[in-house]
C-alpha atoms as a PDB file:
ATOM      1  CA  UNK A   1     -10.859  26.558   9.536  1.00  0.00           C
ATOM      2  CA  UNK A   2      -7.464  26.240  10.649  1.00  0.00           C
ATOM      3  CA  UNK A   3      -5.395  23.343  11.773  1.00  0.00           C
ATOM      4  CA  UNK A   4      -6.546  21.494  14.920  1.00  0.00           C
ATOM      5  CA  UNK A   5      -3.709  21.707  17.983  1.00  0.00           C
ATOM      6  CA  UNK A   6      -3.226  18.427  18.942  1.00  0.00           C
ATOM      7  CA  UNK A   7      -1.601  18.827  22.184  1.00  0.00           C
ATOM      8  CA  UNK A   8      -2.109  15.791  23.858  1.00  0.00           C
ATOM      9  CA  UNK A   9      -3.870  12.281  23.557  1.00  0.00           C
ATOM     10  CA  UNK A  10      -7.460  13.302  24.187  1.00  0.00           C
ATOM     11  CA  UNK A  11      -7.322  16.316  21.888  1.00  0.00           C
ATOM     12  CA  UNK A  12      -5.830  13.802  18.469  1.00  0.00           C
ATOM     13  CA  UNK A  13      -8.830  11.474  19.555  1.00  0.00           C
ATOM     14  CA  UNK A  14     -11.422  14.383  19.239  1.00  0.00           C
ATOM     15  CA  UNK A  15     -10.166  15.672  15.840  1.00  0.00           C
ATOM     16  CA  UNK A  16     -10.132  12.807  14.448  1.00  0.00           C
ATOM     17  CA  UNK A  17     -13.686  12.092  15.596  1.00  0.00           C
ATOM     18  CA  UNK A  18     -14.514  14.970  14.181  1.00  0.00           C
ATOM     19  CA  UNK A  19     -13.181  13.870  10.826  1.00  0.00           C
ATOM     20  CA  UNK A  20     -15.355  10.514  11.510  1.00  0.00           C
ATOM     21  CA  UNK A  21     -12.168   8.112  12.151  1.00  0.00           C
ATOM     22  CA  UNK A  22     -12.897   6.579  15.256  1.00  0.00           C
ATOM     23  CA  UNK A  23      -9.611   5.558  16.998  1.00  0.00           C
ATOM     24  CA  UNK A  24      -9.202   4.069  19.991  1.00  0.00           C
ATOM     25  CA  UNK A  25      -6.965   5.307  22.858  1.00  0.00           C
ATOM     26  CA  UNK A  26      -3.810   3.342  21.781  1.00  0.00           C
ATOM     27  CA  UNK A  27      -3.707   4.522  18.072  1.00  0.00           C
ATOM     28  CA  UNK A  28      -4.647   8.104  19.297  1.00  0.00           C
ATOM     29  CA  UNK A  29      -1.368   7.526  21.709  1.00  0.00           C
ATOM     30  CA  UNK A  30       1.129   6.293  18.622  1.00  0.00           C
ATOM     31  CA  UNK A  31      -0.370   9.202  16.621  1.00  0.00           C
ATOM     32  CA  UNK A  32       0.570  11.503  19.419  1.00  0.00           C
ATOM     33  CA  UNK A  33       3.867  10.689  20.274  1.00  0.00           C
ATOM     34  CA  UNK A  34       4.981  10.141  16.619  1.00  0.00           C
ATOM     35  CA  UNK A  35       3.748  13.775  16.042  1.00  0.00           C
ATOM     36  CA  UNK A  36       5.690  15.275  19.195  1.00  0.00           C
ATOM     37  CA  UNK A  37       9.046  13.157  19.179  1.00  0.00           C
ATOM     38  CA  UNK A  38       8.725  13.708  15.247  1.00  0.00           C
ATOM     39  CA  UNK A  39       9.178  10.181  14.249  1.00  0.00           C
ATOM     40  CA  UNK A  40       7.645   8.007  11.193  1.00  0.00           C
ATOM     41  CA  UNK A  41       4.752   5.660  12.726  1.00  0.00           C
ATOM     42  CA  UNK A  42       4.452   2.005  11.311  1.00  0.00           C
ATOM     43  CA  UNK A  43       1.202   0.516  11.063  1.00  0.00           C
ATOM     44  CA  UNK A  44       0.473  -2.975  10.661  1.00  0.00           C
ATOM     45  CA  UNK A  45      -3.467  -5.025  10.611  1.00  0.00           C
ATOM     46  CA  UNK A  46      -5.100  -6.959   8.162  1.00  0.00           C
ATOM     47  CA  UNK A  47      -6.138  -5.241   4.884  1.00  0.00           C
ATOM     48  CA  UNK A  48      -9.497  -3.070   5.473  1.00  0.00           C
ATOM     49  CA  UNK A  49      -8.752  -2.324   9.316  1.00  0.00           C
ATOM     50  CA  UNK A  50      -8.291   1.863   8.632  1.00  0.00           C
ATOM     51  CA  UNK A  51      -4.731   1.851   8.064  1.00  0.00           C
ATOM     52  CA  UNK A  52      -3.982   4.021   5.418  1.00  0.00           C
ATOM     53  CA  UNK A  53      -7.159   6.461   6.649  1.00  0.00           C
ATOM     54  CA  UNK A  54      -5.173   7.176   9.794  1.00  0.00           C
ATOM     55  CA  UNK A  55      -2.587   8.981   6.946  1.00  0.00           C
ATOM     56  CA  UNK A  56      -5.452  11.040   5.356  1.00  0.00           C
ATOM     57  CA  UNK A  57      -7.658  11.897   8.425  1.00  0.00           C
ATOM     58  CA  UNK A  58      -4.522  12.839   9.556  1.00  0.00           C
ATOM     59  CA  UNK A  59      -3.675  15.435   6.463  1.00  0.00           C
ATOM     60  CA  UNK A  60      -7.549  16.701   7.219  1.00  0.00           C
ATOM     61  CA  UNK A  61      -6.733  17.446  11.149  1.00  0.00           C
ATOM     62  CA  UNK A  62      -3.567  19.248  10.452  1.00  0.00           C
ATOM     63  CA  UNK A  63      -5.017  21.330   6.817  1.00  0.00           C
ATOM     64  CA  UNK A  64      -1.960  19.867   5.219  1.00  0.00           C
ATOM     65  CA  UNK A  65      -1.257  18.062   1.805  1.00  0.00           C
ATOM     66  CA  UNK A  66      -1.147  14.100   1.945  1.00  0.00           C
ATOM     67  CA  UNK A  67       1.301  12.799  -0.184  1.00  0.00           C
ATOM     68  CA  UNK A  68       1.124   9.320  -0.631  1.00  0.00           C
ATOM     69  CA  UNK A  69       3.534   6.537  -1.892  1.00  0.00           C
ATOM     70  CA  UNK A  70       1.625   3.117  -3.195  1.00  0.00           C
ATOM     71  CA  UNK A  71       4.151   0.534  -3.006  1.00  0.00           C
ATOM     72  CA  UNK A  72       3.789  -2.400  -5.242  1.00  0.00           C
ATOM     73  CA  UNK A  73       6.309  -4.992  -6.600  1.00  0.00           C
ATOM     74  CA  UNK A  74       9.229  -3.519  -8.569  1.00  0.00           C
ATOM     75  CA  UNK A  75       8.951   0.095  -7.390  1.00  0.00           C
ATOM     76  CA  UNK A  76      11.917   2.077  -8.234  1.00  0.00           C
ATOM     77  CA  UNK A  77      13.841   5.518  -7.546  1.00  0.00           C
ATOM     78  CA  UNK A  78      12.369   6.625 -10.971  1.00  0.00           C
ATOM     79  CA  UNK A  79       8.823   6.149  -9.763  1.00  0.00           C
ATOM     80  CA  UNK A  80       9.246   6.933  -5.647  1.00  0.00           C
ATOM     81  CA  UNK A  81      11.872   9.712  -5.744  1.00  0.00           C
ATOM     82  CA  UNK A  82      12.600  11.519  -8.874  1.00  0.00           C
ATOM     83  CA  UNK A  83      13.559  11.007 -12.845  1.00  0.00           C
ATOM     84  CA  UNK A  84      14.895  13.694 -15.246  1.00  0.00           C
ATOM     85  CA  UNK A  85      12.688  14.911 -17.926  1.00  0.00           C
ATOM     86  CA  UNK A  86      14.056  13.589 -20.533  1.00  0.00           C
ATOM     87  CA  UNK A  87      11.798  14.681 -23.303  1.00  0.00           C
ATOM     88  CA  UNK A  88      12.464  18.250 -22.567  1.00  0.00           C
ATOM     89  CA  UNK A  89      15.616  17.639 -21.797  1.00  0.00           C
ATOM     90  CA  UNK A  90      16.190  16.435 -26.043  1.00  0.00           C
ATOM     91  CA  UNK A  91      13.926  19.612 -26.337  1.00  0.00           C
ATOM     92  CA  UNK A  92      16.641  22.061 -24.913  1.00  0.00           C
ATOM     93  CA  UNK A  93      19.471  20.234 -26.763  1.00  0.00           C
ATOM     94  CA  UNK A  94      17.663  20.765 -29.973  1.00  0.00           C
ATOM     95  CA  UNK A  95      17.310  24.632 -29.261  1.00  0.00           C
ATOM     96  CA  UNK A  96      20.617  25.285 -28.534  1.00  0.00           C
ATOM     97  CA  UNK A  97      22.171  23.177 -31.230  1.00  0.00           C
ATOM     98  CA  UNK A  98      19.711  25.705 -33.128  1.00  0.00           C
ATOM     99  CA  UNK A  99      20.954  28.610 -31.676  1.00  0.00           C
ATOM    100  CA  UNK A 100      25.043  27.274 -31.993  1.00  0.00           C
ATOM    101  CA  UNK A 101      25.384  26.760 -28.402  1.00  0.00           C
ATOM    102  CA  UNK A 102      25.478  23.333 -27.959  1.00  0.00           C
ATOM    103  CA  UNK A 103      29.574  23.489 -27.967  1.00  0.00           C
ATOM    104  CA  UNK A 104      28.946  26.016 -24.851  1.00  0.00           C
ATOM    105  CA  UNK A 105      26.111  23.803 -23.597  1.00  0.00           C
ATOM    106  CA  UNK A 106      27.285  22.417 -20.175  1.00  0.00           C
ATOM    107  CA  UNK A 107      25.843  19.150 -19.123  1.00  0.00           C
ATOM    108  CA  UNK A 108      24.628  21.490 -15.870  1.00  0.00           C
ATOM    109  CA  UNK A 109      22.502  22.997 -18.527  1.00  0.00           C
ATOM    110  CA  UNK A 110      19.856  20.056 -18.669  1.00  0.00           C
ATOM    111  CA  UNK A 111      20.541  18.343 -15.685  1.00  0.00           C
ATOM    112  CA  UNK A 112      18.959  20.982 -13.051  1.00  0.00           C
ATOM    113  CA  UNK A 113      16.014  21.677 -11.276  1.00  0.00           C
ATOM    114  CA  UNK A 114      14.290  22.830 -13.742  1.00  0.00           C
ATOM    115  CA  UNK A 115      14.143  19.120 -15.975  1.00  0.00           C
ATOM    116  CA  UNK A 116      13.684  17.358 -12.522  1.00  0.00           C
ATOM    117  CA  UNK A 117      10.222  15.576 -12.140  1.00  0.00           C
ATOM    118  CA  UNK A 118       9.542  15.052  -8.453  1.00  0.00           C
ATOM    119  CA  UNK A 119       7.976  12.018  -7.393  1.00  0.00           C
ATOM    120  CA  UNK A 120       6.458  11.791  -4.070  1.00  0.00           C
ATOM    121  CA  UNK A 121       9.359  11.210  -1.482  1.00  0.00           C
ATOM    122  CA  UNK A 122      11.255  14.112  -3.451  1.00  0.00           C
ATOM    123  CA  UNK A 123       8.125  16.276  -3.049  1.00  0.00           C
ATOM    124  CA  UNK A 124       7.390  15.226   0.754  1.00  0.00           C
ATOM    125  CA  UNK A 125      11.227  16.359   1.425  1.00  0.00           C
ATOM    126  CA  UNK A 126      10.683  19.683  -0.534  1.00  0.00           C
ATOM    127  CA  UNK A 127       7.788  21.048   1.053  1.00  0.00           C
ATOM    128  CA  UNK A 128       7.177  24.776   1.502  1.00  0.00           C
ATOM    129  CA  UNK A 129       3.547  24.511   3.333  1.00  0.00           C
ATOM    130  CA  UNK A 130       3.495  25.796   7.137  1.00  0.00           C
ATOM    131  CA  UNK A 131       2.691  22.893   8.167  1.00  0.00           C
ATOM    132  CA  UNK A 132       4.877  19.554   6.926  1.00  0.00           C
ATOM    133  CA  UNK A 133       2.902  17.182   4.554  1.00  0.00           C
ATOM    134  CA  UNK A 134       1.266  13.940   5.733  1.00  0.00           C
ATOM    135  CA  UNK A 135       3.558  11.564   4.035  1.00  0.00           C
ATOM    136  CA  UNK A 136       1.780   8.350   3.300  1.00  0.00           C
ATOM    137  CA  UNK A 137       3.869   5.459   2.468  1.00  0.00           C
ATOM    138  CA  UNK A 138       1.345   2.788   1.711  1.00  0.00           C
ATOM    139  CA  UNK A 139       1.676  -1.157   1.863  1.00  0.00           C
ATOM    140  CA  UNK A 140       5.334  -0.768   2.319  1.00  0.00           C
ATOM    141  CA  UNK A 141       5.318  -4.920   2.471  1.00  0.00           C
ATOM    142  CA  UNK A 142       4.405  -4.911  -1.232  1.00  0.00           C
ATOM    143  CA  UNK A 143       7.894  -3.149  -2.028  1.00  0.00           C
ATOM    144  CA  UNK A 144      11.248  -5.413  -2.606  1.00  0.00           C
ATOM    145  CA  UNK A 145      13.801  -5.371   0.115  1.00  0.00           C
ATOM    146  CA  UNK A 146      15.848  -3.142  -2.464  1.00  0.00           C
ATOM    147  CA  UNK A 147      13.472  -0.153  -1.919  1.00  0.00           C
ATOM    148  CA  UNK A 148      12.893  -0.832   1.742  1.00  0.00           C
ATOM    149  CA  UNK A 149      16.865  -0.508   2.043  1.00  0.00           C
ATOM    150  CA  UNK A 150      16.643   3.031   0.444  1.00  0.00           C
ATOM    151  CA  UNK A 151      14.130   4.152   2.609  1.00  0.00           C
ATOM    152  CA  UNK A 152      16.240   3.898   5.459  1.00  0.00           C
ATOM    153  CA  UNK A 153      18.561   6.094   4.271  1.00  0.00           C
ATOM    154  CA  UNK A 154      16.088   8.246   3.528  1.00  0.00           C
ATOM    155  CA  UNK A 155      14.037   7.945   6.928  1.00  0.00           C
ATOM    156  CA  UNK A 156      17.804   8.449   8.863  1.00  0.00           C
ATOM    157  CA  UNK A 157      18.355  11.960   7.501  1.00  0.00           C
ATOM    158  CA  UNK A 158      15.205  12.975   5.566  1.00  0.00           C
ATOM    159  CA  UNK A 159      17.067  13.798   2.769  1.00  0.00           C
ATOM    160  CA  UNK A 160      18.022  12.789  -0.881  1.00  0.00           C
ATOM    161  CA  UNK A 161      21.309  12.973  -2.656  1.00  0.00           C
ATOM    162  CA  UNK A 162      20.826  13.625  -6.708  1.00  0.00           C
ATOM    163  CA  UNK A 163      24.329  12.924  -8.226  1.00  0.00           C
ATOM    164  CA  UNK A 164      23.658  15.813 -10.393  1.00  0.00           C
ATOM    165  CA  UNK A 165      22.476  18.321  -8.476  1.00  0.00           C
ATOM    166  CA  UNK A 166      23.390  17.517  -4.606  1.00  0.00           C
ATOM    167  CA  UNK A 167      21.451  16.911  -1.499  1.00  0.00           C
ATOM    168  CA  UNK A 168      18.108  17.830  -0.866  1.00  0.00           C
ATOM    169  CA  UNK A 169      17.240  18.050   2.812  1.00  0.00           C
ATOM    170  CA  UNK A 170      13.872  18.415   4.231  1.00  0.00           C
ATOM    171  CA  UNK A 171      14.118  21.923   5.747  1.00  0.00           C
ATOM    172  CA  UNK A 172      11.030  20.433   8.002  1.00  0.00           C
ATOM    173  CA  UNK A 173      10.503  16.714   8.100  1.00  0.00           C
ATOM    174  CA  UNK A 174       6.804  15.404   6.701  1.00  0.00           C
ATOM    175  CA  UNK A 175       4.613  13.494   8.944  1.00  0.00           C
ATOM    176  CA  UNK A 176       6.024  10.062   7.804  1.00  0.00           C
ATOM    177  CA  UNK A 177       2.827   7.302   8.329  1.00  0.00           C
ATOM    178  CA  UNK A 178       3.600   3.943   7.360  1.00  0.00           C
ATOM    179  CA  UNK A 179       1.451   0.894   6.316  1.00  0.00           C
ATOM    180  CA  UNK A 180       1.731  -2.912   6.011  1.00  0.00           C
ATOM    181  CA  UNK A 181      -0.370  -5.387   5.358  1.00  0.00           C
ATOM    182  CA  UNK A 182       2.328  -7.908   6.989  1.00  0.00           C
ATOM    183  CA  UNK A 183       2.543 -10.085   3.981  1.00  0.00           C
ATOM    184  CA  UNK A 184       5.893 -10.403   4.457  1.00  0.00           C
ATOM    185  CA  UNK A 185       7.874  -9.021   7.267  1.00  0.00           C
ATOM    186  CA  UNK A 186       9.181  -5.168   7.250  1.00  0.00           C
ATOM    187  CA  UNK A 187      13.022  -5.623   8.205  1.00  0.00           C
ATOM    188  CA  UNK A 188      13.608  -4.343  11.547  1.00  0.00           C
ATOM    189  CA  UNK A 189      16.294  -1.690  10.476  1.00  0.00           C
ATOM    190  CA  UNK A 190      12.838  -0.040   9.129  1.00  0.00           C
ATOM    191  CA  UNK A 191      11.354  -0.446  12.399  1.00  0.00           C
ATOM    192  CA  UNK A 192      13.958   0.346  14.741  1.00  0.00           C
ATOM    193  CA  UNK A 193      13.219   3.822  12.687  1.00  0.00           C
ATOM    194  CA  UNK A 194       9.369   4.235  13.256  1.00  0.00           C
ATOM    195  CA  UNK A 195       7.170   3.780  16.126  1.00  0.00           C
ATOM    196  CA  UNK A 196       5.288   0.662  15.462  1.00  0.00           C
ATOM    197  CA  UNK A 197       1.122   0.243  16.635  1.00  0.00           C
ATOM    198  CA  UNK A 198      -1.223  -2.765  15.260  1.00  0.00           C
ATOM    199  CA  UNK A 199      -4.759  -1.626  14.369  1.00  0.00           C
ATOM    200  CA  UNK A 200      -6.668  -4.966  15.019  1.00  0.00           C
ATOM    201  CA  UNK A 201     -10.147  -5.746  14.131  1.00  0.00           C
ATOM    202  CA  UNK A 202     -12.794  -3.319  16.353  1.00  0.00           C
ATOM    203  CA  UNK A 203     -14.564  -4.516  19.374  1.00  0.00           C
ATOM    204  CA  UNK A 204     -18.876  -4.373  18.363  1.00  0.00           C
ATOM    205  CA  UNK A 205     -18.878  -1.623  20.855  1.00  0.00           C
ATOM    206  CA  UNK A 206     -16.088   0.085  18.622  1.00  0.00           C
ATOM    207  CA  UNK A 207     -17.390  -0.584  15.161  1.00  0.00           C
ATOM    208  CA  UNK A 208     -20.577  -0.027  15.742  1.00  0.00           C
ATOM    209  CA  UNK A 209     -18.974   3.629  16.431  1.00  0.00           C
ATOM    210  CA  UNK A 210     -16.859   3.128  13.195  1.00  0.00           C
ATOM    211  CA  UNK A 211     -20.500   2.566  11.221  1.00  0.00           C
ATOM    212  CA  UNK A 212     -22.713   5.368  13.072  1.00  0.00           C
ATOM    213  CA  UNK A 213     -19.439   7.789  12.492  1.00  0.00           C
ATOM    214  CA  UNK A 214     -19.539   6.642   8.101  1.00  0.00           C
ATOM    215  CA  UNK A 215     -22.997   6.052   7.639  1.00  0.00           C
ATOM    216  CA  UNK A 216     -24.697   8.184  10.032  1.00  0.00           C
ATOM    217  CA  UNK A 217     -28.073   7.387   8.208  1.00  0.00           C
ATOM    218  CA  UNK A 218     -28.371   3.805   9.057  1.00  0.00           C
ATOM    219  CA  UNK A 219     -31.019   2.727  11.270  1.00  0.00           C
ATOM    220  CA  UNK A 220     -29.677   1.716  14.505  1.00  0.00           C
ATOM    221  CA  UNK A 221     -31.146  -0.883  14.235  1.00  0.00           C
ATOM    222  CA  UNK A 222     -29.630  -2.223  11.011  1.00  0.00           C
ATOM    223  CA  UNK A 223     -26.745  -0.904  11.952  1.00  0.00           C
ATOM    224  CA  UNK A 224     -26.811  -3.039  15.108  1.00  0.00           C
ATOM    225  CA  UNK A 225     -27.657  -6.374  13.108  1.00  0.00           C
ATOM    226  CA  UNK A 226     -24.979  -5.355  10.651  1.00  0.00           C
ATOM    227  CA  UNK A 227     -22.054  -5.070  13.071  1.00  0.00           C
ATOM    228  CA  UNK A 228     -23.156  -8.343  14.912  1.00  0.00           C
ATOM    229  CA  UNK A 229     -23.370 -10.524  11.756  1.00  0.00           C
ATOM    230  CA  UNK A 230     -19.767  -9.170  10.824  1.00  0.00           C
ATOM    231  CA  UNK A 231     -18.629  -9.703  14.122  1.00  0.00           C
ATOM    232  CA  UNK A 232     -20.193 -13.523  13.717  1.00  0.00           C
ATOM    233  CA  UNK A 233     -18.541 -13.632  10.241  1.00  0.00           C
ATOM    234  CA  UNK A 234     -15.023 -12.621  11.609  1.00  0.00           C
ATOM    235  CA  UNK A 235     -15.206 -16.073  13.846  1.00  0.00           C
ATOM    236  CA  UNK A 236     -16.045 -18.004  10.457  1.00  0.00           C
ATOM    237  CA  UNK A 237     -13.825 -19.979   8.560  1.00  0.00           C
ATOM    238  CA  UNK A 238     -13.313 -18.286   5.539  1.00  0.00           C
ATOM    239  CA  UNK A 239     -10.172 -16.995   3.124  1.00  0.00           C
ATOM    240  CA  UNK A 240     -10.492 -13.702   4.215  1.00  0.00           C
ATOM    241  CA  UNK A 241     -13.030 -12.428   6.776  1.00  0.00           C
ATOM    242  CA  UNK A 242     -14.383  -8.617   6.368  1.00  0.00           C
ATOM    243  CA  UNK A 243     -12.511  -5.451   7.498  1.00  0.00           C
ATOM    244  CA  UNK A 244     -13.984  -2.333   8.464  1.00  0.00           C
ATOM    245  CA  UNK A 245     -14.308  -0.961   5.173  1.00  0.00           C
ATOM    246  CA  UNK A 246     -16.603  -3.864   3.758  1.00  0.00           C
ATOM    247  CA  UNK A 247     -18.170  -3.449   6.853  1.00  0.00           C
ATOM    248  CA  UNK A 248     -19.153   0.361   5.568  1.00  0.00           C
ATOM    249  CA  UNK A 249     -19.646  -0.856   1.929  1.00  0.00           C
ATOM    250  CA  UNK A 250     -22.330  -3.500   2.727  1.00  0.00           C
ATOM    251  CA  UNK A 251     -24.324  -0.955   5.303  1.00  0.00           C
ATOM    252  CA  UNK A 252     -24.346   1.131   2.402  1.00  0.00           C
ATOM    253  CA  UNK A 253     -25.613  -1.178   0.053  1.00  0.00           C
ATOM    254  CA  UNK A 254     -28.262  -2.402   2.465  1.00  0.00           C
ATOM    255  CA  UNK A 255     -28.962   1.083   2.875  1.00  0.00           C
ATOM    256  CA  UNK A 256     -29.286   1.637  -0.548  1.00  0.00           C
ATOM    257  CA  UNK A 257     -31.916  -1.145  -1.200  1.00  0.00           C
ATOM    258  CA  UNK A 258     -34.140   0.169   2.042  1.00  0.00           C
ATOM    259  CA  UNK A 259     -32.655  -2.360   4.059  1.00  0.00           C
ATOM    260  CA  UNK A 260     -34.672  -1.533   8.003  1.00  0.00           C
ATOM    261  CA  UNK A 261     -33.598  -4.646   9.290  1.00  0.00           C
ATOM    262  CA  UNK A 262     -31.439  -8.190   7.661  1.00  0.00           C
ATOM    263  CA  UNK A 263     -32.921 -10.801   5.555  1.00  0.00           C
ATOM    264  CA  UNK A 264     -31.843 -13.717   4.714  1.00  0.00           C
ATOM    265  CA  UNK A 265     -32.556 -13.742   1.079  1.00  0.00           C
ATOM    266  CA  UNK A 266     -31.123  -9.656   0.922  1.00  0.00           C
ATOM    267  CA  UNK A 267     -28.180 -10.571   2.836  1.00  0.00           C
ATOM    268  CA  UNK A 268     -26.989 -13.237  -0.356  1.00  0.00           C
ATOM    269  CA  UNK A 269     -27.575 -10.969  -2.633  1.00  0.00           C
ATOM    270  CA  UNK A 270     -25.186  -8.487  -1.220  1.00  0.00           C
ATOM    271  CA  UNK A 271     -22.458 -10.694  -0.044  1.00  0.00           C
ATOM    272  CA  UNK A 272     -20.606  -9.429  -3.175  1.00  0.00           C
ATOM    273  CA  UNK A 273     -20.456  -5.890  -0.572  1.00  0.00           C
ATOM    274  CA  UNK A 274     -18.785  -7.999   1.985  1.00  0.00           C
ATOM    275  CA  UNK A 275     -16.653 -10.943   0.828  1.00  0.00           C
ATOM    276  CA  UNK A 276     -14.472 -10.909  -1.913  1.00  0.00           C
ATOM    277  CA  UNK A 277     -13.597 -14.639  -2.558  1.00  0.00           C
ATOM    278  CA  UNK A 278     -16.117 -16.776  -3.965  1.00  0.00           C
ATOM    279  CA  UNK A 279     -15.297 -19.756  -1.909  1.00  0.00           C
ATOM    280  CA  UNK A 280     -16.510 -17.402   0.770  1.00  0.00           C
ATOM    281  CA  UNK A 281     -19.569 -16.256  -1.014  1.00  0.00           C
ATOM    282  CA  UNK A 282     -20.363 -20.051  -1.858  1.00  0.00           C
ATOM    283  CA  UNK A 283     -20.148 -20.551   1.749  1.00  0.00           C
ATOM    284  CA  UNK A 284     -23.091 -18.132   2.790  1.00  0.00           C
ATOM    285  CA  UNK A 285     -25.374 -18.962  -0.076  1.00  0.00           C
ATOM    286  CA  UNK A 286     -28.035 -22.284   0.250  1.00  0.00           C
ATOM    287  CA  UNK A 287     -28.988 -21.435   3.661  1.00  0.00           C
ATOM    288  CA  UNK A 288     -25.423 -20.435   5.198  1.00  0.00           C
ATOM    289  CA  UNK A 289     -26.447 -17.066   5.334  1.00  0.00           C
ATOM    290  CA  UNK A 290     -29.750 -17.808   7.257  1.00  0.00           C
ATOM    291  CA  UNK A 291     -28.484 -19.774   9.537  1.00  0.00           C
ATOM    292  CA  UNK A 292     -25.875 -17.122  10.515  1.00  0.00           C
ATOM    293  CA  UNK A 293     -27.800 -14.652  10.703  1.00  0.00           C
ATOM    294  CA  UNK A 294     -30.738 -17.158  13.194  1.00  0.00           C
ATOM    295  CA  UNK A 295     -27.239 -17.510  15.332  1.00  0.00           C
ATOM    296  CA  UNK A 296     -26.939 -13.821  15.609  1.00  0.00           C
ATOM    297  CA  UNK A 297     -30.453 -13.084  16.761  1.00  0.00           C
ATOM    298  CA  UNK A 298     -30.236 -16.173  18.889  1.00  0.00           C
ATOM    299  CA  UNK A 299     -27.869 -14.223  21.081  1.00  0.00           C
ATOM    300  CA  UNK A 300     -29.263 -11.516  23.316  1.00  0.00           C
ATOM    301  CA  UNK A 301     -27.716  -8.155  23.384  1.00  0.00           C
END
């Protein structure tokens, strides 16, 4: 199957349904207009909201490769953009000097393409594929402000200059989707360059959508009592309160011990599914859980 047109709003919100991402009319918007006005689209929300799947359902729609960047603390040029080969590079001194060329060797000689590793901006830049790559830039807030400052540059022009060999321009630009996490603030020259949207936690209505769209299996009514006790849980004061995606994982665990409906006792013992701080966890066990989950059915639909 070929790649889906997505010529307007409603069209990006069917094919990504049909890749089971539910997104809601504003997302399927920012998606939009990044894609016609061919800009990079910053996405902020808590950690677990569907962020980075917006990049890779968005690869799927389009039948295109997803290249993706994981930013973390002390990423470099060596790591994001490119580094020489150096090993080989020894290799092809070695033959020469073997062959009594190395006089006649010009430094030209090792540093070209053909000793350049590509890292993923390099490769997003250098794409061949009929359609542009889905550039994936993840958790750009975990990068220094040092790297951040290159990627303007590199989001102004979509290009990269290599001392050695030139500039490298993207011929046509990649699909540039951005994430943060927000736990620290993205410098505005960054988003003066992108279009900016906030994926917040769902609505019920919504992720009970989210869950029948991932775990199509689930018994409604689990699935109801599952989305309702999250939603309960979100309101709770804990560390860190459960995205979507530990929404998924602990349907599929309940699934996966026969789960039809939520207990009290099978609730603790998959809290590991849901919350990942054990002050949290602590919270919910001795009753806490129970008594949630009383104040959930106490509430009628």
């Amino acid at each position: 199957m070929g790649a889906r047109k997505l010529e307007s709003i409603d069209s990006v919100q069917a094919a990504f349904a049909a890749e089971r991402y539910v997104a809601d009319r504003d997302l399927a918007t920012a998606v939009y207009l990044s894609l016609t006005l061919d800009r990079p689209l910053l996405i902020e929300g808590e950690a677990g909201v569907g962020k980075t799947e917006v990049g890779r359902t968005l690869a799927d729609v389009l039948k295109t490769e997803l290249i993706r960047l994981q930013c973390y603390e002390g990423l470099d040029v060596n790591t994001a953009v490119y580094e020489w080969d150096y090993p080989r590079q020894m290799l092809e001194i070695r033959l020469l000097e073997a062959r009594g060329e190395a006089r006649r060797a010009a430094t030209k000689d090792i540093f070209s393409e053909e000793f350049l590793i590509r890292r993923p901006l390099l490769r997003a830049l250098e794409n061949s594929r009929p359609e542009p790559p889905v550039l994936l830039i993840d958790e750009v807030d975990r990068a220094d402000e040092e790297f951040e400052a290159y990627l303007l540059e590199v989001l102004a022009d979509f290009a990269i200059t290599i001392p050695e060999i030139g500039t490298i321009k993207a011929q046509r630009p990649p699909h540039v989707i951005i994430t943060s996490n927000r736990t620290r603030e993205v410098h505005d020259a960054l988003k003066r360059r992108c279009l900016y949207h906030w994926i917040d936690y769902p609505s019920a209505e919504r992720e009970l959508a989210i869950l029948g769209a991932r775990r199509p299996e689930l018994g409604q009514a689990l699935a109801a009592e599952v989305v309702a006790f999250v939603q309960r849980l979100r309101a709770a004061d804990l560390t860190k309160v459960p995205g979507i995606a530990e929404t998924i994982d602990w349907a599929a665990a309940l699934e996966a011990l026969g789960a039809k409906r939520l207990e009290a006792e099978q609730v603790e013992q998959t809290l590991g599914a849901l919350l990942k701080y054990q002050e949290d966890v602590a919270a919910l066990k001795g009753g806490g859980a129970a008594k949630l989950l009383d104040e959930v059915r106490a509430v009628k639909p």
